[in-house]
Protein backbone atom coordinates (compact mmCIF):
# COMPACT_ATOMS: atom_id res chain seq x y z
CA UNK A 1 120.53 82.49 105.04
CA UNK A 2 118.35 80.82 102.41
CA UNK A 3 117.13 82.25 99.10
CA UNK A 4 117.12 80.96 95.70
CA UNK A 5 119.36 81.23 92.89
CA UNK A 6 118.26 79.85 89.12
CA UNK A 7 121.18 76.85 90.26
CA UNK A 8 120.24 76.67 93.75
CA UNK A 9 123.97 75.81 94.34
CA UNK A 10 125.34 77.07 97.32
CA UNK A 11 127.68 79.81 97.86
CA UNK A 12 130.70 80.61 100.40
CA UNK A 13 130.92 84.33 100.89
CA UNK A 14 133.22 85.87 103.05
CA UNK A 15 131.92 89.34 104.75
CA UNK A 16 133.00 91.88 107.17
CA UNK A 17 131.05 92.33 110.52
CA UNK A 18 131.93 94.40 113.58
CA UNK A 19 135.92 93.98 112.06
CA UNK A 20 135.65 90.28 112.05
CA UNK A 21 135.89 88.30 108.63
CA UNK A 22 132.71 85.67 108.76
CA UNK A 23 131.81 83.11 105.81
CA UNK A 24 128.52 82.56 105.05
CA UNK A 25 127.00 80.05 103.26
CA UNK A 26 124.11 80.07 101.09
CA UNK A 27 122.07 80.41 97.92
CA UNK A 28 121.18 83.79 98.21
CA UNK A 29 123.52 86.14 96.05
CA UNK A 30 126.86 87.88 96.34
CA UNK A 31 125.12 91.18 96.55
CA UNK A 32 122.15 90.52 98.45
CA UNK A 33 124.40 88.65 101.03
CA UNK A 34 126.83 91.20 101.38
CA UNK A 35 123.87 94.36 101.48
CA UNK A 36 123.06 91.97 104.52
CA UNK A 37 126.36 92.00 106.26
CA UNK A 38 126.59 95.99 105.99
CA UNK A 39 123.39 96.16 107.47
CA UNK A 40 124.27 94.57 110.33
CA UNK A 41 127.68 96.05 110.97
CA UNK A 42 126.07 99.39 110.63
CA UNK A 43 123.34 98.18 113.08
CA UNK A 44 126.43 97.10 115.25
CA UNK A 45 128.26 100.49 114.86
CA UNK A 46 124.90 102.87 115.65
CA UNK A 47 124.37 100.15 119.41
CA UNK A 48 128.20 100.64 120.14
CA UNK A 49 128.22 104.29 119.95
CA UNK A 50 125.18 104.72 122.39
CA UNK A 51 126.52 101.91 124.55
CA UNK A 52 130.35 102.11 124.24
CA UNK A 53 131.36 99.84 126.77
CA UNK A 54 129.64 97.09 125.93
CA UNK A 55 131.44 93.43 125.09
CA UNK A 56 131.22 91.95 121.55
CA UNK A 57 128.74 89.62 122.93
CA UNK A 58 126.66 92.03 124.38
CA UNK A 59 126.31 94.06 121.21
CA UNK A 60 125.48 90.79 119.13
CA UNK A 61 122.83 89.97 121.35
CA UNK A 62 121.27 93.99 121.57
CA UNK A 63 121.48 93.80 117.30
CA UNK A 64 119.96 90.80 116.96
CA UNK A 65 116.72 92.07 119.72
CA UNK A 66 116.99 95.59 117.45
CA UNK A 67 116.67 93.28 114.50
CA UNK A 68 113.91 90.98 115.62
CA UNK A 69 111.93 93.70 116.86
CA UNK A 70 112.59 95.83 113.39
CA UNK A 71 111.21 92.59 111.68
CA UNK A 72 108.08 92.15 113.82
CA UNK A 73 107.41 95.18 113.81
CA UNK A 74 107.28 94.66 109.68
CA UNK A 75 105.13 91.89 109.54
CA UNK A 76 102.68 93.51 111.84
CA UNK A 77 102.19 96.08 109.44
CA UNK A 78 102.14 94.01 106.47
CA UNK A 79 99.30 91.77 108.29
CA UNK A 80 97.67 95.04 108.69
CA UNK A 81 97.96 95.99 105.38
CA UNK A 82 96.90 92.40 103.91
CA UNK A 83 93.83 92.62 106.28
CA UNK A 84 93.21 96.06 104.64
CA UNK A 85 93.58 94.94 101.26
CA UNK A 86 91.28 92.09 102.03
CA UNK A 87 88.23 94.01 103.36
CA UNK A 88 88.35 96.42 100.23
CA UNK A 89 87.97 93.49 97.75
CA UNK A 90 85.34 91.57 99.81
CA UNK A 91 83.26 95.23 99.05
């Protein structure tokens, strides 16, 4: 993950995924970092319940396309809203 911090040090932070302990290393904060990590576990959680017998791996992978797609999805609408924003000044 990247971000910036007034230091711009890097951090270790160790978080909590899926009941696995994972260490992360970055220059975003503590907080943001570990709002992150919950995210995904609880991304993790809502997959395995609809899917129960899927493998570890298997789950990762179906997050990360639930993620991807959550984030295109995003910066569809934001280019839709920038494009809005745009033709109302150019008036």
């Amino acid at each position: 993950m990247g971000g910036i911090l007034v230091s711009g040090e890097k951090k270790r932070i160790t978080v909590d995924i899926h009941n696995r302990s994972y260490t992360v290393v970055g220059t975003e904060s503590e907080s943001h970092v570990k709002l992150v990590a919950s995210l995904v576990d609880q991304k993790m959680k809502e997959i395995q319940q609809m899917n129960q017998s899927l493998d570890t791996t298997s789950l990762a992978v179906l997050t990360a396309v639930n993620a991807v797609n959550d984030y295109m999805k995003l910066k569809e609408e934001y280019a839709t809203l920038l494009g809005s924003l745009k033709g109302k000044e150019d008036k």
